[in-house]
Protein backbone atom coordinates (compact mmCIF):
# COMPACT_ATOMS: atom_id res chain seq x y z
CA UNK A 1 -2.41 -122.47 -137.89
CA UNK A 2 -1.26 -119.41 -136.31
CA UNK A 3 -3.00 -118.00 -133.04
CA UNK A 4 -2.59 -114.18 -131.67
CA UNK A 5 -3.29 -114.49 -127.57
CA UNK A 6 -3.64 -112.19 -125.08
CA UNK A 7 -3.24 -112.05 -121.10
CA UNK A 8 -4.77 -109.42 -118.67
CA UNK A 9 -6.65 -110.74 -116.10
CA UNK A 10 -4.36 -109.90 -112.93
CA UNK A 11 -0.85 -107.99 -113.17
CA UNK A 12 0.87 -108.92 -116.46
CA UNK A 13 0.04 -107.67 -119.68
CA UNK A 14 0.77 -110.38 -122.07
CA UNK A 15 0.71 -110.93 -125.75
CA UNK A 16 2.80 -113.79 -128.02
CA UNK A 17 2.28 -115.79 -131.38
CA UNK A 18 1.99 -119.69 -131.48
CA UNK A 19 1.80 -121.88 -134.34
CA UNK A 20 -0.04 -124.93 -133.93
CA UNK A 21 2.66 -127.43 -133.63
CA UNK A 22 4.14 -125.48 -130.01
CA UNK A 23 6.11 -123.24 -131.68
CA UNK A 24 6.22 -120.12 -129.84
CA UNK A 25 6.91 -117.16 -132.49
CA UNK A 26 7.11 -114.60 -130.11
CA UNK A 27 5.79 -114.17 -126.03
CA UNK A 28 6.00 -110.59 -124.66
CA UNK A 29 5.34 -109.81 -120.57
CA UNK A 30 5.30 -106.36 -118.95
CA UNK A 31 5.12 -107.08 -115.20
CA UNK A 32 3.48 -104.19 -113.39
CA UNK A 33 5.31 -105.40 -110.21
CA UNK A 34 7.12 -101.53 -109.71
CA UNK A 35 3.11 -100.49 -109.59
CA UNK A 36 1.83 -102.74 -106.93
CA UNK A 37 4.62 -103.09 -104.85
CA UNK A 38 4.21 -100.26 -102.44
CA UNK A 39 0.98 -101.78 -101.89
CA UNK A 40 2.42 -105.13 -101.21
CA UNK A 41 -0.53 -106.66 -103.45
CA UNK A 42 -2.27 -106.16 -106.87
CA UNK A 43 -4.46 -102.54 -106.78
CA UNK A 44 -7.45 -103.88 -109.25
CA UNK A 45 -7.90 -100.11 -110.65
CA UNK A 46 -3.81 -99.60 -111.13
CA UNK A 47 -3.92 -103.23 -112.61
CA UNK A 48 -6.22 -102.14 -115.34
CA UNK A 49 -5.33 -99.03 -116.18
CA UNK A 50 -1.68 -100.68 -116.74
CA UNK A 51 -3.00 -102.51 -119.24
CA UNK A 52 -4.81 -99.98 -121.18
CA UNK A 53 -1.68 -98.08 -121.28
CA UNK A 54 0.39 -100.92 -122.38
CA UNK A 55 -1.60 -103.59 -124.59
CA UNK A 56 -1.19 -101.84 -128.34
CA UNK A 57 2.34 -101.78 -127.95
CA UNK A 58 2.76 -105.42 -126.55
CA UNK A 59 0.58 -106.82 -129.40
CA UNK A 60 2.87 -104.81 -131.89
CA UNK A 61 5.86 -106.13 -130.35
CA UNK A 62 5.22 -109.54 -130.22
CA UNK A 63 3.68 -109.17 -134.17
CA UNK A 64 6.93 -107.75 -135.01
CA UNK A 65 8.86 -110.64 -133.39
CA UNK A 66 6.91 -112.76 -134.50
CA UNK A 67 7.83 -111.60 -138.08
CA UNK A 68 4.27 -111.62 -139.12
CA UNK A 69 1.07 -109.39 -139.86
CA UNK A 70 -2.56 -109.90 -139.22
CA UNK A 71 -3.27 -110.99 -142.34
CA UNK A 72 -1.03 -114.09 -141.43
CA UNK A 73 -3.43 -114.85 -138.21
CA UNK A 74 -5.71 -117.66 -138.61
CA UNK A 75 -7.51 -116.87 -134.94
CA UNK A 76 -6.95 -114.30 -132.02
CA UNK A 77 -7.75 -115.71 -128.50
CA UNK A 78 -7.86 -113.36 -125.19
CA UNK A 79 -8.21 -114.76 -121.51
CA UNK A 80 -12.31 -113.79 -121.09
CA UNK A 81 -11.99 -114.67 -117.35
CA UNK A 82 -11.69 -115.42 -114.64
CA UNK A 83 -9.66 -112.27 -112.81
CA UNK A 84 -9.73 -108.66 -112.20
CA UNK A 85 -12.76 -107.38 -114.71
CA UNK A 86 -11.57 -104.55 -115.53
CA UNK A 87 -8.48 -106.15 -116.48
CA UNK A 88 -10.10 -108.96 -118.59
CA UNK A 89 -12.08 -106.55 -120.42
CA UNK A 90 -8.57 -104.54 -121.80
CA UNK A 91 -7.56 -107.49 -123.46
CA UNK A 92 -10.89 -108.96 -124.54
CA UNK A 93 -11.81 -105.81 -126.01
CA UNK A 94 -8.44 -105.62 -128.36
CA UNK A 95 -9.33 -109.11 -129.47
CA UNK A 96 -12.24 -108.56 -130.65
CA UNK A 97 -11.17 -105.42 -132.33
CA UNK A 98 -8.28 -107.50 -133.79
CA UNK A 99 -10.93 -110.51 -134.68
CA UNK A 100 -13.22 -107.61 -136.52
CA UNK A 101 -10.86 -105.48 -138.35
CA UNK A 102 -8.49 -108.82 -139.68
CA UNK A 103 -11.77 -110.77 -140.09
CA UNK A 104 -10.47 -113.78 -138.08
CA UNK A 105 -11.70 -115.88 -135.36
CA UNK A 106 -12.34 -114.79 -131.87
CA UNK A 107 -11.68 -117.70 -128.84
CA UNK A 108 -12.37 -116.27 -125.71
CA UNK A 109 -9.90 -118.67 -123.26
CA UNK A 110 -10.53 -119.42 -119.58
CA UNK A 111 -7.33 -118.16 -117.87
CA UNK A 112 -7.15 -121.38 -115.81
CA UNK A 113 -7.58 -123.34 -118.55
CA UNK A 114 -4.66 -121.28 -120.56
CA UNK A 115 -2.28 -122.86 -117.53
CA UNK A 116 -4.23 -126.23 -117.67
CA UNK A 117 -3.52 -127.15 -121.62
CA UNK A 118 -0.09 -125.52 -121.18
CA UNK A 119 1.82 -129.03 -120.95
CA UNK A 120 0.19 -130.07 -124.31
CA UNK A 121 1.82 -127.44 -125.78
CA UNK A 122 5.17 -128.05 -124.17
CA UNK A 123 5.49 -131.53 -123.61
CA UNK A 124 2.65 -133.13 -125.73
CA UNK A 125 0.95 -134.89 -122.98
CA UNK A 126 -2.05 -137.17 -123.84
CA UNK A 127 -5.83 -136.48 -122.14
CA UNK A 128 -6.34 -137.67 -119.31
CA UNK A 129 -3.56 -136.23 -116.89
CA UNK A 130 -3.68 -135.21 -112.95
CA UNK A 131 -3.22 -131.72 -112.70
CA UNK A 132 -2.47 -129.26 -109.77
CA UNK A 133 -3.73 -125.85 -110.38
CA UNK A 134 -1.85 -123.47 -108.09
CA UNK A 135 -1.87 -119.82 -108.19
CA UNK A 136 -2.29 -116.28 -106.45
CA UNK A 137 -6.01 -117.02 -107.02
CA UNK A 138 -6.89 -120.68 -107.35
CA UNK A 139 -5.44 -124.01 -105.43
CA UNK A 140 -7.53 -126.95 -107.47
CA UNK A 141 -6.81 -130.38 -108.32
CA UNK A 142 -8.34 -132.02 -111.77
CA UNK A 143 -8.70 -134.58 -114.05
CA UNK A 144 -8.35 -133.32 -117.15
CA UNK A 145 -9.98 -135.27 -119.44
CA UNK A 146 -10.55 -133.09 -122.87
CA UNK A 147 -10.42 -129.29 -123.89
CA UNK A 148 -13.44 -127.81 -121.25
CA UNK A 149 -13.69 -131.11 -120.16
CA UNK A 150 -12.63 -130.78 -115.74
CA UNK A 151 -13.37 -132.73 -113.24
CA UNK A 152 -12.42 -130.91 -109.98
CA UNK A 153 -11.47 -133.12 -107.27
CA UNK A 154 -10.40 -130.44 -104.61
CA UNK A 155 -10.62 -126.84 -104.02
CA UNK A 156 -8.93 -124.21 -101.20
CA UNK A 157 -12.24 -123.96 -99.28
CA UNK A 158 -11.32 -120.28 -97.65
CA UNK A 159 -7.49 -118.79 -99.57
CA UNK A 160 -5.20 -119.44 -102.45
CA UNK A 161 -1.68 -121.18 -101.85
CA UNK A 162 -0.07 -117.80 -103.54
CA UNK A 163 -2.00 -115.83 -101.62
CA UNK A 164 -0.73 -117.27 -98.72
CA UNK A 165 2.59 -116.95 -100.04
CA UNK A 166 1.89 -112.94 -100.55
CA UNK A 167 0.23 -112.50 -97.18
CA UNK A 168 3.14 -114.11 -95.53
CA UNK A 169 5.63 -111.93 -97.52
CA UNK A 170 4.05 -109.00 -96.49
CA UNK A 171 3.75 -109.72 -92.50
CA UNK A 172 7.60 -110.70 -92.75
CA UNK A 173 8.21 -107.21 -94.91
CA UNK A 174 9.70 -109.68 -97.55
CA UNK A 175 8.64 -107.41 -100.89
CA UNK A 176 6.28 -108.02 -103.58
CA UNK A 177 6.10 -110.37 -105.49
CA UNK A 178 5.42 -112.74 -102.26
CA UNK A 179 6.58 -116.32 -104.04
CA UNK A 180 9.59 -115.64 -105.04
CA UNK A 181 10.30 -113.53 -101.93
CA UNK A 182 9.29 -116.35 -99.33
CA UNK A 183 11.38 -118.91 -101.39
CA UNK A 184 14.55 -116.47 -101.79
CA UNK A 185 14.57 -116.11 -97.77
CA UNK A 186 13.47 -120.16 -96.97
CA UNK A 187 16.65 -121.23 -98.78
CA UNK A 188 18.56 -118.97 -95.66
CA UNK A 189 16.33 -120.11 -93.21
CA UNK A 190 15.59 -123.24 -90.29
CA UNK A 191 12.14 -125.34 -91.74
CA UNK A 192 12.15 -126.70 -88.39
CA UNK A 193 11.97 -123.95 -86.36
CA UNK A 194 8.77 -122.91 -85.84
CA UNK A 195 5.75 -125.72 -85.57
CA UNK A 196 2.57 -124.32 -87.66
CA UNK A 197 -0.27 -126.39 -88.75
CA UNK A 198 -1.07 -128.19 -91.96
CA UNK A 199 -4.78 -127.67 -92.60
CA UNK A 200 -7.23 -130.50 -93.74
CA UNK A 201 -4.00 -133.14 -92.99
CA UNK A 202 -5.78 -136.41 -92.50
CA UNK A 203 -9.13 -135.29 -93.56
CA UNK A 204 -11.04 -137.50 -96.47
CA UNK A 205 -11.83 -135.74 -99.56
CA UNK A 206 -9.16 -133.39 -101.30
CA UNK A 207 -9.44 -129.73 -100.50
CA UNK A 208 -7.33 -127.18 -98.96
CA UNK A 209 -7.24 -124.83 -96.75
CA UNK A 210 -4.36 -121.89 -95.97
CA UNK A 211 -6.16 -119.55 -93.71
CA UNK A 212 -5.43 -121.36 -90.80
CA UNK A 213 -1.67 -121.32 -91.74
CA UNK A 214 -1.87 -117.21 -92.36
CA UNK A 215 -3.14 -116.98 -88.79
CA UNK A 216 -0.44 -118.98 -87.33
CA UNK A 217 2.24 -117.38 -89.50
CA UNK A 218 1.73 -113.72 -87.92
CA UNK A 219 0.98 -115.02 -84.58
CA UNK A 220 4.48 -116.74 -84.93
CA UNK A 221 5.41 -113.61 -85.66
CA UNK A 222 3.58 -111.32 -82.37
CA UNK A 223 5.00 -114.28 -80.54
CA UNK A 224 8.90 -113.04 -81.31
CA UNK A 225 8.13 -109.51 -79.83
CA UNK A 226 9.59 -106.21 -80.87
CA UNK A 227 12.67 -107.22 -81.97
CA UNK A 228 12.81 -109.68 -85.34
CA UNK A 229 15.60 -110.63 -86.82
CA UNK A 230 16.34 -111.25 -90.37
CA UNK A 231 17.23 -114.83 -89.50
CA UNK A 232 14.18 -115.04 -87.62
CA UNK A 233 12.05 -113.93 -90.93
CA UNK A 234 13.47 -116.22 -93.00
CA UNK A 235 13.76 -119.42 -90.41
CA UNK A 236 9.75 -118.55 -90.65
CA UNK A 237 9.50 -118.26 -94.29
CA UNK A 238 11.17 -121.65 -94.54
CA UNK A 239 8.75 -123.20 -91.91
CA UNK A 240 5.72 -121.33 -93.32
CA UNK A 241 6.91 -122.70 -97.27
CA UNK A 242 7.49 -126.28 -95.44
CA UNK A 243 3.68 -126.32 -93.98
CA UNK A 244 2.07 -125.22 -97.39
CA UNK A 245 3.72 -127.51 -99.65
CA UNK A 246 3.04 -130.08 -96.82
CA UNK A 247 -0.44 -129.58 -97.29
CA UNK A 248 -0.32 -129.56 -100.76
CA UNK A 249 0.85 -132.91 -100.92
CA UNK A 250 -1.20 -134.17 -98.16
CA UNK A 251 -4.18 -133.58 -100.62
CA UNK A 252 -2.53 -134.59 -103.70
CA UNK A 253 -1.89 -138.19 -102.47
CA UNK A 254 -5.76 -138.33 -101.44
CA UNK A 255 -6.72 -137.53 -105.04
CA UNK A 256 -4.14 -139.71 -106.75
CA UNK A 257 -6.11 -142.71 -104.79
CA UNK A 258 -8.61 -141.25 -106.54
CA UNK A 259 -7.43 -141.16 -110.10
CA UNK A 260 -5.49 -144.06 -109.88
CA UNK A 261 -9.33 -145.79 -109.08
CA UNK A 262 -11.48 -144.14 -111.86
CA UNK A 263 -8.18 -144.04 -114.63
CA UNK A 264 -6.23 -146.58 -114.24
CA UNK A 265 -3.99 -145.82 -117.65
CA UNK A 266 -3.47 -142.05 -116.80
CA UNK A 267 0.23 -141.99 -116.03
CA UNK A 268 0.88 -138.24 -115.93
CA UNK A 269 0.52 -135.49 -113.54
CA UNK A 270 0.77 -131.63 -114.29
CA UNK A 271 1.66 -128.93 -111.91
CA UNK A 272 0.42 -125.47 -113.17
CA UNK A 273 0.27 -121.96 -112.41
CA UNK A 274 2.36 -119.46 -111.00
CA UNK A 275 3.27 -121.32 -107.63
CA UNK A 276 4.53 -123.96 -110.21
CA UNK A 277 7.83 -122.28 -110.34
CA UNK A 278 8.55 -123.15 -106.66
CA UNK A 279 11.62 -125.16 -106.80
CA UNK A 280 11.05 -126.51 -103.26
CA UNK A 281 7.03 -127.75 -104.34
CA UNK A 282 8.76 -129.10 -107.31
CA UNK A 283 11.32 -131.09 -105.85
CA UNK A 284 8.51 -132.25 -103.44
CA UNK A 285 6.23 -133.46 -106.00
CA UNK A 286 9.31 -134.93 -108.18
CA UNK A 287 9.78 -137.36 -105.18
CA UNK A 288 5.55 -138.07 -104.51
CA UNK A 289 5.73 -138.75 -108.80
CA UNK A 290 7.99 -141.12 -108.45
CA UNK A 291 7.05 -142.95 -105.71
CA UNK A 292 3.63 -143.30 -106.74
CA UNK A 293 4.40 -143.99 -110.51
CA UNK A 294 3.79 -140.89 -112.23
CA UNK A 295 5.26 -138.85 -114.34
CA UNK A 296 5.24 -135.55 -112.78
CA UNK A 297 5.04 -133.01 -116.30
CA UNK A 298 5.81 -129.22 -115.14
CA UNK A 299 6.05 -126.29 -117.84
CA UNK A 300 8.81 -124.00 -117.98
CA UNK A 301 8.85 -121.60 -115.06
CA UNK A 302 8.41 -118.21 -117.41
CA UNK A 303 4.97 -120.42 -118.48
CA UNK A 304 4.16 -120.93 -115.19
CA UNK A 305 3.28 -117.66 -114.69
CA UNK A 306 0.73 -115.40 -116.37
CA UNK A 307 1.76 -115.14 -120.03
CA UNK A 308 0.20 -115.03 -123.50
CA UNK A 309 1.57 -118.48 -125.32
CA UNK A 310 -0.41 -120.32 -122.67
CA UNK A 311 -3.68 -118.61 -123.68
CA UNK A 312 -2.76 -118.52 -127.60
CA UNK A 313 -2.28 -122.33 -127.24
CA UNK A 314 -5.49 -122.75 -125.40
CA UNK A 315 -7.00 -120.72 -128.69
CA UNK A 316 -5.46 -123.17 -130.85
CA UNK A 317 -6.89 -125.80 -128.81
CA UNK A 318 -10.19 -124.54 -128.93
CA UNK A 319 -10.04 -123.51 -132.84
CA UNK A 320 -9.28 -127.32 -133.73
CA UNK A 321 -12.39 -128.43 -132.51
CA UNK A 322 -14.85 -124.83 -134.06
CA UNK A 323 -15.05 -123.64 -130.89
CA UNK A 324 -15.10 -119.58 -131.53
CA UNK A 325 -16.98 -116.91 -130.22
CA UNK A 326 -19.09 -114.01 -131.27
CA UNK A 327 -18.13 -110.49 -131.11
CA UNK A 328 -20.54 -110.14 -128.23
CA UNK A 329 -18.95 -112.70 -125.51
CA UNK A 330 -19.29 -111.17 -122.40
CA UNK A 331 -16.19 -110.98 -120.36
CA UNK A 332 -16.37 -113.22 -116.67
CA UNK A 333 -15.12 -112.41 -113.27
CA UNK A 334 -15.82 -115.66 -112.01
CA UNK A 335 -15.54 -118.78 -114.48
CA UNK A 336 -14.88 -122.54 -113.17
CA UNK A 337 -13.30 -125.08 -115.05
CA UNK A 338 -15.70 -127.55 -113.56
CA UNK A 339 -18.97 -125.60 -113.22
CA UNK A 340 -20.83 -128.42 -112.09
CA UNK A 341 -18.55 -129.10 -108.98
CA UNK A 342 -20.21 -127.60 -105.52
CA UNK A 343 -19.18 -123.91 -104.75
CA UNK A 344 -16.28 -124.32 -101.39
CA UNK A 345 -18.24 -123.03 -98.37
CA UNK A 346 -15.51 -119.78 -97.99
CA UNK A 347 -13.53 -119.73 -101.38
CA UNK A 348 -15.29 -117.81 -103.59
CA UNK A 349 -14.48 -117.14 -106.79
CA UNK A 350 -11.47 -119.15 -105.86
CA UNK A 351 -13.27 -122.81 -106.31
C-alpha cells in the first residue's frame, strides 16, 4: 500500500510518499517562514496563497523522489482540517483532483490526528497510549484508544503552548519562528530570574492555561524600563520556557492518575506536535516517564512539525479499515479529535 499525503493547513506546504510498513519514500516541506516573518506571525491570506503557488511542484517533487507515478498510488490523503481554511482547501482540492484523475481513494485526515498516529508509524506503538498534543494551535492531552477513537482529558481553556511561545518571541523581538527562537536564547539565559506564574498548578482536572503567563511575560518586560538587555531577554525567555513546560507537566501528572486508573496496561506516552521538538520539554518529560513508569515515545523532530508523512500515514491508517471519502468532503476550520468532549470556556477552536 502506497499513500500520496498532503499538508496545508497553517505555514508549510507539505507533500511525501509512505508505504504501509513506515517507509517514508519521499517527504518534501517549503516553510513560508521568509513570508510571515516581518509580521512576526502567520498572515492567513499570505499563508494560502503560498500554497497555491507552491503545491504542484511539491507533489511532483516528492513523486519524483519517491521514484513512482500515480498509477503506483493505492490512496491520496490531504489534511481536511482543522487550520487556516483557505489553506486546507489548497491541498484538499489537489487531492481530490489527484483521487479523480488517478481513480484512487480520497482520505480526508484530521491534521491533529496526522501528529497523533505519527508514533505508529515511527515507533510501532500499540493502542492505547497517553498522548500530549502540543502545537501553535492546540495544547490537549488524550487517550488514544483507536484510529478516530480520542478521549480528551485536558484542553488550553484560553491560548496554545506555541502560541505562547510566538507571543513571547515577539515582545522579546526574538524572530519568527517563536519556538525555536525562545529555546535558542533560554539555553543563554538565568530560569531563575524572573518569578512568573504557572496557571491551573494545583487545580483538579487537566487543562491549561497560558494567557496568564503572556501577561506576566510583557509586564516582566515594562517592569525592566527603557533599557533591555540581551541578557535580560534571554534570562526571560529561559524563565518564561521554565513556567510553560512547568505547567505542562503539572497537568500531565493529573491525567496520568487518570490513565493509570481507567488503563492500567497502557505503558506508553506520546508527545506530539510542533512544540515536541523542544529539547528542554523533552528532557522534562524523559524524567516524569521514568519516574512514573512510562515509556515516553517522541517522533523525530522534522515529524514533529507540520509535514506530509504524518498525514499520508494517517491515510494509510484510515484506508486499512475503508474509511475514504467522497469527492464532495467539505473542508473544516474547526474539527476535534474528541467531538463529544465540552467546548473550553475561552479556547476556541483550540479545544
Amino acid at each position: 500500500m502506497i499513500v500520496l499525503g498532503l499538508e496545508s493547513s497553517c505555514d508549510e506546504t507539505a507533500a511525501a510518499v509512505v508505504t504501509a510498513d513506515g517507509t517514508i519514500l519521499s517527504n518534501v516541506v517549503l516553510s513560508q517562514v521568509e513570508e510571515h516573518a516581518p509580521f512576526g506571525g502567520v498572515v492567513p491570506e499570505i499563508a494560502a496563497r503560498a500554497h497555491i503557488t507552491q503545491m504542484d511542484r511539491l507533489v511532483d517533487q516528492a513523486m519524483r523522489e519517491a521514484n513512482i507515478t500515480f498509477s503506483d498510488l493505492d490512496g491520496v490523503a490531504a489534511t481536511a482540517g482543522p487550520g487556516l481554511i483557505g489553506g486546507v482547501l489548497v491541498g484538499l482540492m489537489t487531492a481530490k483532483a489527484i483521487a479523480t484523475v488517478a481513480d484512487i481513494p480520497l482520505i480526508g485526515v484530521n491534521h491533529l490526528e496526522g501528529h497523533a498516529l505519527t508514533v505508529r508509524m515511527t515507533d510501532g506503538i500499540t493502542f492505547p497510549y497517553l498522548l500530549l498534543l502540543v502545537s501553535g494551535g492546540h495544547s490537549q492531552i488524550l487517550v488514544v484508544e483507536g484510529v478516530g477513537k480520542f478521549r480528551r482529558l485536558g484542553t488550553t481553556i484560553d491560548d496554545a503552548v506555541g502560541e505562547a511561545f510566538d507571543k513571547t518571541a515577539k515582545m522579546l523581538g526574538l524572530g519568527f519562528p517563536g519556538g525555536p527562537a525562545v529555546e535558542k536564547a533560554a539555553a543563554k539565559g538565568d530560569a531563575d530570574r524572573f518569578s512568573l506564574p504557572r496557571p491551573m498548578s494545583g487545580r483538579p482536572g487537566c487543562d491549561f492555561s497560558f494567557s496568564g503567563l503572556k501577561t506576566a511575560v510583557r509586564q516582566a518586560l515594562e517592569n525592566l524600563g527603557d533599557t533591555v538587555t540581551e541578557q535580560d531577554k534571554c534570562d526571560l525567555a529561559a524563565s518564561f520556557q521554565k513556567a510553560a513546560v512547568d505547567s505542562l507537566l503539572n497537568r500531565l501528572k493529573q491525567a496520568l492518575k487518570t490513565y493509570r486508573d481507567e488503563y492500567p496496561d497502557g505503558t506508553s506516552l506520546v508527545i506530539a506536535g510542533g512544540v515536541a521538538a523542544n529539547r528542554y520539554l523533552r528532557e522534562k518529560l524523559d524524567e516524569l516517564s521514568h519516574k512514573k513508569g512510562y515509556t515516553l515515545v517522541v517522533p523525530p523532530p522534522k515529524l514533529c512539525t507540520d509535514n506530509g508523512a504524518m498525514i499520508a500515514w494517517a491515510g494509510i491508517e484510515r484506508l486499512r479499515l475503508g474509511l475514504t471519502d467522497e469527492l464532495d468532503l467539505a473542508a473544516k476550520a474547526r474539527w476535534p479529535l474528541d467531538p463529544d468532549a465540552e467546548p473550553a470556556p475561552f479556547a476556541g477552536y483550540k479545544a
